[in-house]
PDB file of N, CA and C in Angstrom:
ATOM      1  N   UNK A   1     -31.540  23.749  -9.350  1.00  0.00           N
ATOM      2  CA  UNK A   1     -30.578  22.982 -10.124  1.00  0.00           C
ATOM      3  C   UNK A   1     -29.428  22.467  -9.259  1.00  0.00           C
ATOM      4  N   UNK A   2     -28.879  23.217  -8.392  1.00  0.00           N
ATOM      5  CA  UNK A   2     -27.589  22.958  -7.810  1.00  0.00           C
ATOM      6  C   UNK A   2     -28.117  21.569  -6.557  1.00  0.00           C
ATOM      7  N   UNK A   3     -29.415  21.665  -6.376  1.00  0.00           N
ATOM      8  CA  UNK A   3     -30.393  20.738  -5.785  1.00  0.00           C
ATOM      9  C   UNK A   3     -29.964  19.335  -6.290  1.00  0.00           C
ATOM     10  N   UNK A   4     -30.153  19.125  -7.277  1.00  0.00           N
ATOM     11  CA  UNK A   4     -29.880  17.850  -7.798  1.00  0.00           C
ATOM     12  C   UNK A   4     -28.768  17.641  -8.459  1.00  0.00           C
ATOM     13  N   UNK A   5     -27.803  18.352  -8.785  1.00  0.00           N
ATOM     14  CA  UNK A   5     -26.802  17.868  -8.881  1.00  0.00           C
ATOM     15  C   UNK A   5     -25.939  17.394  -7.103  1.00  0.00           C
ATOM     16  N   UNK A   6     -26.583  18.017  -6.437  1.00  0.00           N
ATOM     17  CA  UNK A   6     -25.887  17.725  -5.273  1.00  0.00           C
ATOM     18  C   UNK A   6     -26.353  16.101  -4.683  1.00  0.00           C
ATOM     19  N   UNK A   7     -27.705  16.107  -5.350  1.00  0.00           N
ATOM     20  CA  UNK A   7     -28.357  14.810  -4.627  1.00  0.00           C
ATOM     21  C   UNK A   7     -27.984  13.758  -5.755  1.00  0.00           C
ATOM     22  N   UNK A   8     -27.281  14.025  -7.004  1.00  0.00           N
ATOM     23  CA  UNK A   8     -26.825  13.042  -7.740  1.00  0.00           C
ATOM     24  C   UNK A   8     -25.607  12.698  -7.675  1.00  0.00           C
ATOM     25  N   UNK A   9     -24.591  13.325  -7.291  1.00  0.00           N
ATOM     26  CA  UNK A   9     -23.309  13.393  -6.925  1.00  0.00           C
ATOM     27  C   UNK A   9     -23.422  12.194  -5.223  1.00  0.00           C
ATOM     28  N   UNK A  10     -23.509  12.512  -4.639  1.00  0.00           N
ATOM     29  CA  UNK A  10     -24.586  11.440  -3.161  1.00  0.00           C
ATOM     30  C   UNK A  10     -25.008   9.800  -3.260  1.00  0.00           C
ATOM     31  N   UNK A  11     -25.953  10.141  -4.465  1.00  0.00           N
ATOM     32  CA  UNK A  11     -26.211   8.660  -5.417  1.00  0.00           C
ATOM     33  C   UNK A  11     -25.239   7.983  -5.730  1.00  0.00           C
ATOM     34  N   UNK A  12     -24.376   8.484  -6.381  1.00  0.00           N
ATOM     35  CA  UNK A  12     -23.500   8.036  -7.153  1.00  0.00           C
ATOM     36  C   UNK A  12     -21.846   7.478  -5.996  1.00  0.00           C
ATOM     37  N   UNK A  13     -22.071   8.012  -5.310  1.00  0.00           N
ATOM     38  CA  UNK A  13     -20.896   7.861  -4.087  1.00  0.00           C
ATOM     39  C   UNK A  13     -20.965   6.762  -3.578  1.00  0.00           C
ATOM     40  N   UNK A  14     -19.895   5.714  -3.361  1.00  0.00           N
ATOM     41  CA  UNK A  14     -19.701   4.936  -2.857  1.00  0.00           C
ATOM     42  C   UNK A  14     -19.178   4.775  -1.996  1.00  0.00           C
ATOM     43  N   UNK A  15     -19.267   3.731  -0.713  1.00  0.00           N
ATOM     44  CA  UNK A  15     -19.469   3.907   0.998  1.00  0.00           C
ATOM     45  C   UNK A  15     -17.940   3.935   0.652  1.00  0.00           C
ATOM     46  N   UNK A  16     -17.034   4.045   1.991  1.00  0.00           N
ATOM     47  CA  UNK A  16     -15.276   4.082   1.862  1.00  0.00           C
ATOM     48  C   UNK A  16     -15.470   3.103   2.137  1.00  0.00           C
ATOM     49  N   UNK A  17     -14.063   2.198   1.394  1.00  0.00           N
ATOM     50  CA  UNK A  17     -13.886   0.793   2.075  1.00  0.00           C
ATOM     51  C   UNK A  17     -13.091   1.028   3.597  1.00  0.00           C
ATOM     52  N   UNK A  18     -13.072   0.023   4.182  1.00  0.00           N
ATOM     53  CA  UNK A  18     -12.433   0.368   5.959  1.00  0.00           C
ATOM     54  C   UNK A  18     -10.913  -0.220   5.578  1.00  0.00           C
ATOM     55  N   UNK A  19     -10.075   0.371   6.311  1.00  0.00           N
ATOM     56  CA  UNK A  19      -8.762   0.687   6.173  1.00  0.00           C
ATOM     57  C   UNK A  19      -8.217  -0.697   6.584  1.00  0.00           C
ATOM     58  N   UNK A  20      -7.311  -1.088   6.073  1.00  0.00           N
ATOM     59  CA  UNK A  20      -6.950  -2.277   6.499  1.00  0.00           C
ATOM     60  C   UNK A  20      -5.881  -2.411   7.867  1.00  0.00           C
ATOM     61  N   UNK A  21      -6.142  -3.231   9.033  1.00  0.00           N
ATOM     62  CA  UNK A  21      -5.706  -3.174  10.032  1.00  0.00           C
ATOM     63  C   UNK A  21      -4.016  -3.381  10.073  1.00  0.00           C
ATOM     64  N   UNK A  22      -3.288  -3.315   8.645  1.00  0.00           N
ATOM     65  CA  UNK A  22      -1.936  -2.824   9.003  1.00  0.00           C
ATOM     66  C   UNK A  22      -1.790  -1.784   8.388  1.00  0.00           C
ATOM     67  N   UNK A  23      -2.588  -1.332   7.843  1.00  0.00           N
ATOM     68  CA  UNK A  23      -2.368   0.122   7.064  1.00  0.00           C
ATOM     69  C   UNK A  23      -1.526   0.983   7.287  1.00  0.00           C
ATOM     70  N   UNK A  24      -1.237   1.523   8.915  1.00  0.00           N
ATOM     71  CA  UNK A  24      -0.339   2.174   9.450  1.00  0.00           C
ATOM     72  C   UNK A  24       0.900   2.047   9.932  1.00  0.00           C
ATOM     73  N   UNK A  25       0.922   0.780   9.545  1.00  0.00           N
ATOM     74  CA  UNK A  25       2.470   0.093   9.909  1.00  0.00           C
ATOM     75  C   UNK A  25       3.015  -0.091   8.707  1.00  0.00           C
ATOM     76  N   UNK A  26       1.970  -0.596   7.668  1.00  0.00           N
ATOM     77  CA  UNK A  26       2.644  -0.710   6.510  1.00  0.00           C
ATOM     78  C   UNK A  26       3.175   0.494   5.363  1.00  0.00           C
ATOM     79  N   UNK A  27       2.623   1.842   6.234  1.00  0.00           N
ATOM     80  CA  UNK A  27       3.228   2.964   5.545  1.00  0.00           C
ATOM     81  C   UNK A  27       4.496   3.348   6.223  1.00  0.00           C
ATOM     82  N   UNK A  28       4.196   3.328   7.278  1.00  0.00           N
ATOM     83  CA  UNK A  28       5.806   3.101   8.414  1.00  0.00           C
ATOM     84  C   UNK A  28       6.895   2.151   7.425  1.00  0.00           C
ATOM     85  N   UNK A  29       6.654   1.293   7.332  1.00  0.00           N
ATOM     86  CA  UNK A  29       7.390   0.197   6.899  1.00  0.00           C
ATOM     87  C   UNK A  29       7.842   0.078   5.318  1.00  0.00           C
ATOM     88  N   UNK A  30       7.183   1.146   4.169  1.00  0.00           N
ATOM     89  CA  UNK A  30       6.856   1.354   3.230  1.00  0.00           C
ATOM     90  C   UNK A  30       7.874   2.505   2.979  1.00  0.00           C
ATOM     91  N   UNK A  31       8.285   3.188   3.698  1.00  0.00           N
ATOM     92  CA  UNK A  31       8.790   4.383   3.611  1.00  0.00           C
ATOM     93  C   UNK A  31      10.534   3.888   4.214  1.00  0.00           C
ATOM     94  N   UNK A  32      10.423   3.075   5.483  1.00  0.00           N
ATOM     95  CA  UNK A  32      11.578   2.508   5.483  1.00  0.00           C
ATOM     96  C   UNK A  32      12.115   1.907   4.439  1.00  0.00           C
ATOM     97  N   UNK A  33      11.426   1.089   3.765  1.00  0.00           N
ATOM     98  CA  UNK A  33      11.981  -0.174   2.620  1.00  0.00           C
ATOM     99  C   UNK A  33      12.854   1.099   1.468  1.00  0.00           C
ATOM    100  N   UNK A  34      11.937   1.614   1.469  1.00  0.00           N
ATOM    101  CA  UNK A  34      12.150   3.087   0.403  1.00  0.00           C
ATOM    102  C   UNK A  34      13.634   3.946   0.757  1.00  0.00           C
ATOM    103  N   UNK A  35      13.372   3.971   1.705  1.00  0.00           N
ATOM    104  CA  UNK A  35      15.107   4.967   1.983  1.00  0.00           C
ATOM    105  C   UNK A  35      16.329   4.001   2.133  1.00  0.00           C
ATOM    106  N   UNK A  36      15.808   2.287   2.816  1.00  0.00           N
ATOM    107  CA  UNK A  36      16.976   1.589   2.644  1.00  0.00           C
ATOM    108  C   UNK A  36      17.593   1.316   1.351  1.00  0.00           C
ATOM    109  N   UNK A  37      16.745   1.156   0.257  1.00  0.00           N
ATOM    110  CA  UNK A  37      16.997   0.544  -1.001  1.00  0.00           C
ATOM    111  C   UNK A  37      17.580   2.187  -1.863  1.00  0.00           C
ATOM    112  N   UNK A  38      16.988   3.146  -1.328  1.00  0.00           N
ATOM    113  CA  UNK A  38      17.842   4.386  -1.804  1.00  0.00           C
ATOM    114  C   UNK A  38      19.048   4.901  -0.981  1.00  0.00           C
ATOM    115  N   UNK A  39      19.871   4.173  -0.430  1.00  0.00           N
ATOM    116  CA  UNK A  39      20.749   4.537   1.080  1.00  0.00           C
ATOM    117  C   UNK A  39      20.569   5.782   1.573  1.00  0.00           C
ATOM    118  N   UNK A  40      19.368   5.482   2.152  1.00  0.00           N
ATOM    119  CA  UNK A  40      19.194   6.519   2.760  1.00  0.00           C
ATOM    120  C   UNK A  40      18.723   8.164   2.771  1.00  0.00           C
ATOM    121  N   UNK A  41      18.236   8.366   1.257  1.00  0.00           N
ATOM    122  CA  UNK A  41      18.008   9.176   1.114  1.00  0.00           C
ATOM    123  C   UNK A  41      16.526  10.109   1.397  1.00  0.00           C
ATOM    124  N   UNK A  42      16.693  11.451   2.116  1.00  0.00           N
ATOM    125  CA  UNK A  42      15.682  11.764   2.965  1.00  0.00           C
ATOM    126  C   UNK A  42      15.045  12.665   1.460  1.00  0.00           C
ATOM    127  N   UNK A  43      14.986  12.431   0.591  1.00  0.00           N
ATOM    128  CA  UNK A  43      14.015  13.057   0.097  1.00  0.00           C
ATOM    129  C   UNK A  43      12.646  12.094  -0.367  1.00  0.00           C
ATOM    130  N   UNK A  44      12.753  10.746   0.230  1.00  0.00           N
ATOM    131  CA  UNK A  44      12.187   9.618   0.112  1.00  0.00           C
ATOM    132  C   UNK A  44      10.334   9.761   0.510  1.00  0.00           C
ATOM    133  N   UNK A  45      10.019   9.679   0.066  1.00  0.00           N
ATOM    134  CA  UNK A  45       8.063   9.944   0.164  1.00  0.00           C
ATOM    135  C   UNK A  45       7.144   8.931  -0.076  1.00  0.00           C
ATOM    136  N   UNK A  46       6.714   8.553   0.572  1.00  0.00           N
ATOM    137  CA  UNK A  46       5.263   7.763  -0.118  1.00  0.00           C
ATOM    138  C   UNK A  46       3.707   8.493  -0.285  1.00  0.00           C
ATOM    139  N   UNK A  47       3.044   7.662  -1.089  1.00  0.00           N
ATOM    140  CA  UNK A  47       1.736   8.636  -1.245  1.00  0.00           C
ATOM    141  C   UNK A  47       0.703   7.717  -0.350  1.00  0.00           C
ATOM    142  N   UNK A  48       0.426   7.817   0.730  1.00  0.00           N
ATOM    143  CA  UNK A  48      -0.276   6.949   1.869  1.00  0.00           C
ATOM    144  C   UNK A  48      -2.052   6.964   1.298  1.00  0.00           C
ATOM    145  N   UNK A  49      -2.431   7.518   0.299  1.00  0.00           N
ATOM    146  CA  UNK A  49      -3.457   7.629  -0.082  1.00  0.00           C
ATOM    147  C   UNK A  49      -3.526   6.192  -1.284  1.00  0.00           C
ATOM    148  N   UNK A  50      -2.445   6.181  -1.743  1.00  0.00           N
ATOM    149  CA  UNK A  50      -2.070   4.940  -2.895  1.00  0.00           C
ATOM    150  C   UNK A  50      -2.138   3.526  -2.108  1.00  0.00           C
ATOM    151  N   UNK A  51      -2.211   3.539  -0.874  1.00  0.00           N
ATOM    152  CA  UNK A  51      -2.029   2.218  -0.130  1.00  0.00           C
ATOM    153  C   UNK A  51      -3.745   1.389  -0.247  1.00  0.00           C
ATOM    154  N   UNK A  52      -3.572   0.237  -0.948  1.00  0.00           N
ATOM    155  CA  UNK A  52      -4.437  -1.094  -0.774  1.00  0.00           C
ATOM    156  C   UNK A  52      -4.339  -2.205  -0.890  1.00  0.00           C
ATOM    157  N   UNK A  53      -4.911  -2.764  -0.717  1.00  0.00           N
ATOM    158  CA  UNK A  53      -5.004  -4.381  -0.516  1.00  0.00           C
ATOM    159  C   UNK A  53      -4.629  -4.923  -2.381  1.00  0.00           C
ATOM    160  N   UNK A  54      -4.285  -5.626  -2.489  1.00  0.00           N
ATOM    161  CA  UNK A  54      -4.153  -5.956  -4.064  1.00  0.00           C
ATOM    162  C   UNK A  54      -4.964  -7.423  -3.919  1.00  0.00           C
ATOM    163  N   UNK A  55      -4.937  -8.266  -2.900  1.00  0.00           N
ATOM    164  CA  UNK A  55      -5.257  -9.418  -3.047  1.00  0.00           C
ATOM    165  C   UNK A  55      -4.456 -10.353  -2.029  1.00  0.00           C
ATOM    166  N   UNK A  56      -4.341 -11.431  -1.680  1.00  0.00           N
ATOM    167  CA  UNK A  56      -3.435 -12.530  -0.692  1.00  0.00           C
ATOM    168  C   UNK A  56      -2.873 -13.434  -1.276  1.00  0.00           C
ATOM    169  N   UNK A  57      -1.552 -13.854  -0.557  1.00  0.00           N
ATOM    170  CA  UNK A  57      -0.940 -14.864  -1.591  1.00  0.00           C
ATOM    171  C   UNK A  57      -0.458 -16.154  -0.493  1.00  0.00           C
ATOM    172  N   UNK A  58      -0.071 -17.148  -0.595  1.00  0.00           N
ATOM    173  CA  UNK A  58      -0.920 -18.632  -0.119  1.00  0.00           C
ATOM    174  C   UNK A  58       0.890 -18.986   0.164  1.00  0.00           C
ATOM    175  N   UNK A  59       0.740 -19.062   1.963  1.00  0.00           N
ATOM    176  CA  UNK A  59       1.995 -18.898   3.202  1.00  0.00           C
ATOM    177  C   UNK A  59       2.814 -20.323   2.249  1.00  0.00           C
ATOM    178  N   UNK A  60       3.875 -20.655   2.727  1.00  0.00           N
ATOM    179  CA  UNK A  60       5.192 -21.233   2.297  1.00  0.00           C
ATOM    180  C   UNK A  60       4.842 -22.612   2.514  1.00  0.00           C
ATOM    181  N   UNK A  61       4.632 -22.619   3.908  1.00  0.00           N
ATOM    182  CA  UNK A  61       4.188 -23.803   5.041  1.00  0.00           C
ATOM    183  C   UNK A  61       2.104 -24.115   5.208  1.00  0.00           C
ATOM    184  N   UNK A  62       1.696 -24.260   5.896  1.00  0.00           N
ATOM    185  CA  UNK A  62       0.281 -24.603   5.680  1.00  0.00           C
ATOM    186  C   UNK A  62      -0.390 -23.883   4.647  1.00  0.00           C
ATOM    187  N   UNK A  63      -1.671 -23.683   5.102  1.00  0.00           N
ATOM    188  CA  UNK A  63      -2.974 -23.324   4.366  1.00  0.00           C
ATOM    189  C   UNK A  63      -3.468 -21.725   4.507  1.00  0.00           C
ATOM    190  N   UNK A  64      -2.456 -21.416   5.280  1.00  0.00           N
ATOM    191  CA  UNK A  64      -2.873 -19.813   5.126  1.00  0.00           C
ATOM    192  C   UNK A  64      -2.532 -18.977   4.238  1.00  0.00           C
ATOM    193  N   UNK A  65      -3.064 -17.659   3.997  1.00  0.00           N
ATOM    194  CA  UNK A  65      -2.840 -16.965   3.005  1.00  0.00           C
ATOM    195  C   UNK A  65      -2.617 -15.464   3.994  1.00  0.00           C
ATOM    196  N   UNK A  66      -1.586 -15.176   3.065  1.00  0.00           N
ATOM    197  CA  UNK A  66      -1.154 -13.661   3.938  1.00  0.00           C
ATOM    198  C   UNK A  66      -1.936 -12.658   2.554  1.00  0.00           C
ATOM    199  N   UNK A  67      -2.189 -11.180   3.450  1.00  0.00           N
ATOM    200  CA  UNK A  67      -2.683  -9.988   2.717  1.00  0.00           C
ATOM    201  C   UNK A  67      -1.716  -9.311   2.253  1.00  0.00           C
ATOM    202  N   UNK A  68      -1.874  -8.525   1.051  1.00  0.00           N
ATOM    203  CA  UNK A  68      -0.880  -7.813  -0.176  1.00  0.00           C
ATOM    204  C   UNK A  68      -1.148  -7.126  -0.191  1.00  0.00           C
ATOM    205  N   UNK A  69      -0.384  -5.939   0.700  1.00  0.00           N
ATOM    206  CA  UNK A  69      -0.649  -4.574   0.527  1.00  0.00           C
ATOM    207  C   UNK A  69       0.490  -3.858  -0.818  1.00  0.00           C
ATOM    208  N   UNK A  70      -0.100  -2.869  -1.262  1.00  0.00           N
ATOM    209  CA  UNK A  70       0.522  -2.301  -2.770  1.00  0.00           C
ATOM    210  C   UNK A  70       0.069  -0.481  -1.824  1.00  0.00           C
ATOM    211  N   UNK A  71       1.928   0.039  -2.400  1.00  0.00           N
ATOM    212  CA  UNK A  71       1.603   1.367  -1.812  1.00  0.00           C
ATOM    213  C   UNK A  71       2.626   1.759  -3.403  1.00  0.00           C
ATOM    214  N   UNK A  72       2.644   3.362  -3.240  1.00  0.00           N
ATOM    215  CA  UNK A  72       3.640   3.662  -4.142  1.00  0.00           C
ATOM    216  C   UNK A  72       4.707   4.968  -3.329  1.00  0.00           C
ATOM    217  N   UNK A  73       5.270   4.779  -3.645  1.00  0.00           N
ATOM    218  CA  UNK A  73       6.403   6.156  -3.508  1.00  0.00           C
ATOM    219  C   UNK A  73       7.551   6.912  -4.549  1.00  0.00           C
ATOM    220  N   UNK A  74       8.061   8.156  -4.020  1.00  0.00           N
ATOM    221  CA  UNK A  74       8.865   8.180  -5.028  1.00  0.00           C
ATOM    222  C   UNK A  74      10.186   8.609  -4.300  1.00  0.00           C
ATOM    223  N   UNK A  75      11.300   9.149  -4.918  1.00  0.00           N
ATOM    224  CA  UNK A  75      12.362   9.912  -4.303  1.00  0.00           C
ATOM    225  C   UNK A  75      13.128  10.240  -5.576  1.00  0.00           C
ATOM    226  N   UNK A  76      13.272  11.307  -5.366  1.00  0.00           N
ATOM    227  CA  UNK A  76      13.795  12.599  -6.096  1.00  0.00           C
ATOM    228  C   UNK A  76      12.871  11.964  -7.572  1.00  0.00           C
ATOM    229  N   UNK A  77      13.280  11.970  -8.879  1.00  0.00           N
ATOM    230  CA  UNK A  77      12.491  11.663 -10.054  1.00  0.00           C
ATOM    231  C   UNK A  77      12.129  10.162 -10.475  1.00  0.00           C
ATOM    232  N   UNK A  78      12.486   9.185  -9.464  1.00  0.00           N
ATOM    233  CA  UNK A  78      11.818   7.801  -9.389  1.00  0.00           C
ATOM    234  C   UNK A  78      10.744   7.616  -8.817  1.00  0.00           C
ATOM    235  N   UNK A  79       9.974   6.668  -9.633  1.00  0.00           N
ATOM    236  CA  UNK A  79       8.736   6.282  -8.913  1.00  0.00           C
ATOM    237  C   UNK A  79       8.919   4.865  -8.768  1.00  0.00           C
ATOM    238  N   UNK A  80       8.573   4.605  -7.437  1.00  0.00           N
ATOM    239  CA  UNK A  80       8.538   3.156  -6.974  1.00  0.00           C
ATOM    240  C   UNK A  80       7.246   2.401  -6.391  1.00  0.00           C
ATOM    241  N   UNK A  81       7.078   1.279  -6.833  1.00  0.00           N
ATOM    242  CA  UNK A  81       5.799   0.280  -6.211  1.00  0.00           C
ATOM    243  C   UNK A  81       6.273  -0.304  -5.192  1.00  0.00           C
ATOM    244  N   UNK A  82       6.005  -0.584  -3.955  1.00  0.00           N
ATOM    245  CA  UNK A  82       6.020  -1.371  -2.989  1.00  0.00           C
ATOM    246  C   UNK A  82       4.890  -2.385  -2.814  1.00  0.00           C
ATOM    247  N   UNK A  83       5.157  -3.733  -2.863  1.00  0.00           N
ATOM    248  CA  UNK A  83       4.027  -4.473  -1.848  1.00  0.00           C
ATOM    249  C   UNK A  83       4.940  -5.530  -0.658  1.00  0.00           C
ATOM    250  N   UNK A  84       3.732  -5.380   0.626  1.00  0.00           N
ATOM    251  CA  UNK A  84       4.627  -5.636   1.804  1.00  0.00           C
ATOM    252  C   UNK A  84       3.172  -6.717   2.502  1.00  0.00           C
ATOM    253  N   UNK A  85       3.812  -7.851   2.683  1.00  0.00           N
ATOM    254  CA  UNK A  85       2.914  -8.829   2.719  1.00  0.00           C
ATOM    255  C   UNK A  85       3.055  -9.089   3.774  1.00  0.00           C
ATOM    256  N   UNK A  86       1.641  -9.640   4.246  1.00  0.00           N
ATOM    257  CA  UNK A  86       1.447  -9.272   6.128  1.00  0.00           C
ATOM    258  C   UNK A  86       0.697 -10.526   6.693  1.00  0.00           C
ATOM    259  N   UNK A  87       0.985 -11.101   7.597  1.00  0.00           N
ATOM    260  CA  UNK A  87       0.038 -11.908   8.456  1.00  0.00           C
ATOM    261  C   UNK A  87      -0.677 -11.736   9.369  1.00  0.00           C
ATOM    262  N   UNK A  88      -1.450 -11.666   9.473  1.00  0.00           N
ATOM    263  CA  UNK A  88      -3.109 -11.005  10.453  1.00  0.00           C
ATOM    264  C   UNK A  88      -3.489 -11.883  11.628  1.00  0.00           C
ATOM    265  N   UNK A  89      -2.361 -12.714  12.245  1.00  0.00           N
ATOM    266  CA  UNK A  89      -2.979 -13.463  13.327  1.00  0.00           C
ATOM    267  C   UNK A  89      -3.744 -12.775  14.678  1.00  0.00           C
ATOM    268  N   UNK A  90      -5.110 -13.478  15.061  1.00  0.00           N
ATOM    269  CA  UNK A  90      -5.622 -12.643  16.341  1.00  0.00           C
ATOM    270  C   UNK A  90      -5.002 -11.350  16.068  1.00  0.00           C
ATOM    271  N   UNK A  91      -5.295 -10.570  14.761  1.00  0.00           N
ATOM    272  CA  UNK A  91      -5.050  -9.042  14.819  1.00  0.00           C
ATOM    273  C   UNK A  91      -3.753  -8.330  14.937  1.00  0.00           C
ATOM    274  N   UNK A  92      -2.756  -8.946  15.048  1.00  0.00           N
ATOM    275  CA  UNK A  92      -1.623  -8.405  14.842  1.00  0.00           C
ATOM    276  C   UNK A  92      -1.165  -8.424  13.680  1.00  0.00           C
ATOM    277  N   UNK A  93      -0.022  -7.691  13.419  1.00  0.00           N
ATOM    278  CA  UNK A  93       0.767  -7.075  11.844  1.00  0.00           C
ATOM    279  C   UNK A  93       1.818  -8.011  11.593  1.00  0.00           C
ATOM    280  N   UNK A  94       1.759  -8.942  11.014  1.00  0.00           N
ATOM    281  CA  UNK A  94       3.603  -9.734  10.902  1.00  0.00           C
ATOM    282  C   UNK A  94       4.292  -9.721   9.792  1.00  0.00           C
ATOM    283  N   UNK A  95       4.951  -8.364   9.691  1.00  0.00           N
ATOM    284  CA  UNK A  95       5.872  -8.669   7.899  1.00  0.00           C
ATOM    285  C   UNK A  95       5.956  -9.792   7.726  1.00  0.00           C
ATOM    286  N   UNK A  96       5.701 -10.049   6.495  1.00  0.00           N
ATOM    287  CA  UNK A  96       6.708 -11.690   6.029  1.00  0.00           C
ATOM    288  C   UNK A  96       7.507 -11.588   4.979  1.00  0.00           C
ATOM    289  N   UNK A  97       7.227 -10.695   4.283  1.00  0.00           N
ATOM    290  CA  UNK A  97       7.815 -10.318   3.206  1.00  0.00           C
ATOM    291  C   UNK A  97       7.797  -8.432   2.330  1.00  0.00           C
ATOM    292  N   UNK A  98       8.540  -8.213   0.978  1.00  0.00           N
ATOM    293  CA  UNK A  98       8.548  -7.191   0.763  1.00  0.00           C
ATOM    294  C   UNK A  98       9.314  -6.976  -0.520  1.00  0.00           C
ATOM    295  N   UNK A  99       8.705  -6.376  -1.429  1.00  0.00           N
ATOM    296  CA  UNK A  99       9.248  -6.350  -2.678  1.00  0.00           C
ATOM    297  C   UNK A  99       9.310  -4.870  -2.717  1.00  0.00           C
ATOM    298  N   UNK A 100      10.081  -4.682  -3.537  1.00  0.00           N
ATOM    299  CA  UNK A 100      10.045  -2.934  -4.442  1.00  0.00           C
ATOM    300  C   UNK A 100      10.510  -3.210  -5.904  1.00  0.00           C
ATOM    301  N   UNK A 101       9.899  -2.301  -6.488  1.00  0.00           N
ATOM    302  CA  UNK A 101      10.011  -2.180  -8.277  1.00  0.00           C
ATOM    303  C   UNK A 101      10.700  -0.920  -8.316  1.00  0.00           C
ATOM    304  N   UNK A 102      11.441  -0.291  -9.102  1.00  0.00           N
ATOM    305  CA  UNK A 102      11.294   0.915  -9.659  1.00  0.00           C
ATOM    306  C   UNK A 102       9.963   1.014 -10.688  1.00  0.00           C
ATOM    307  N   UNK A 103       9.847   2.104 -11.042  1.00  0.00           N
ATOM    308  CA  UNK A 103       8.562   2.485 -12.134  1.00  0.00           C
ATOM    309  C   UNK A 103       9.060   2.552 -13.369  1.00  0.00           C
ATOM    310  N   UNK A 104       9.726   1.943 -14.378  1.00  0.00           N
ATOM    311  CA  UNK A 104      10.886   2.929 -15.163  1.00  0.00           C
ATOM    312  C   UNK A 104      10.728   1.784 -16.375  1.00  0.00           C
ATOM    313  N   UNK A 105      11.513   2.174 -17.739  1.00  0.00           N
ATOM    314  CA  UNK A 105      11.854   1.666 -18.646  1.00  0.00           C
ATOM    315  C   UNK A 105      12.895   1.371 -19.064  1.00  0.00           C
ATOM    316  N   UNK A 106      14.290   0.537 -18.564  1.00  0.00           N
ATOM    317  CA  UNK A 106      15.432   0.253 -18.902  1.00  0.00           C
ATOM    318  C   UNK A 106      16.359   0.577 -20.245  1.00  0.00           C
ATOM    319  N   UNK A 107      14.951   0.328 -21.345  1.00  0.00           N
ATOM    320  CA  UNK A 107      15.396  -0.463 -22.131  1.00  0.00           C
ATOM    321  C   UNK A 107      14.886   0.337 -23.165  1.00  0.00           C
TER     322      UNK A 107
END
């Protein structure tokens, strides 16, 4: 029994997608945005497992489209969304931009 649940669990698994080539800058950079917009506060965290691609959004000037990375973090009882939008020329990382949300209900 434990036979096939093991070989169905296997089946059912899907390959990892491959990490996106700013991935590691953009958690660097994700965690900065995060403590500036909280001045500074070191109890500031992101969850680097929450980091993906959301989709690309179409440059200012020509025909290119930059990649949308979406991470989340929190600090002390806020939860915050980050996306930090990147240009991929010949393989390098180029912020271009960077938003943050709180997670919350104002209202």
């Amino acid at each position: 029994m434990p036979s096939i649940l093991l070989a169905a669990a296997v089946a059912g698994a899907t390959p990892a997608t491959p990490a996106h080539p700013c991935a590691a800058e953009a958690r660097t950079q994700a965690l900065m945005l995060l403590r500036f917009h909280n001045d500074g506060d070191n109890r500031a965290t992101i969850d680097p497992a929450s980091l993906r691609k959301i989709g690309t959004v179409a440059s200012l000037v020509g025909k290119r489209r930059f990649d949308v990375l979406e991470i989340w973090g929190s600090v002390y009882k806020g939860e915050y969304r980050m996306r930090l939008i990147y240009a991929n020329p010949a393989g390098m990382c180029v912020l271009m931009g960077q938003e943050i949300l709180e997670h919350s209900d104002p209202y």
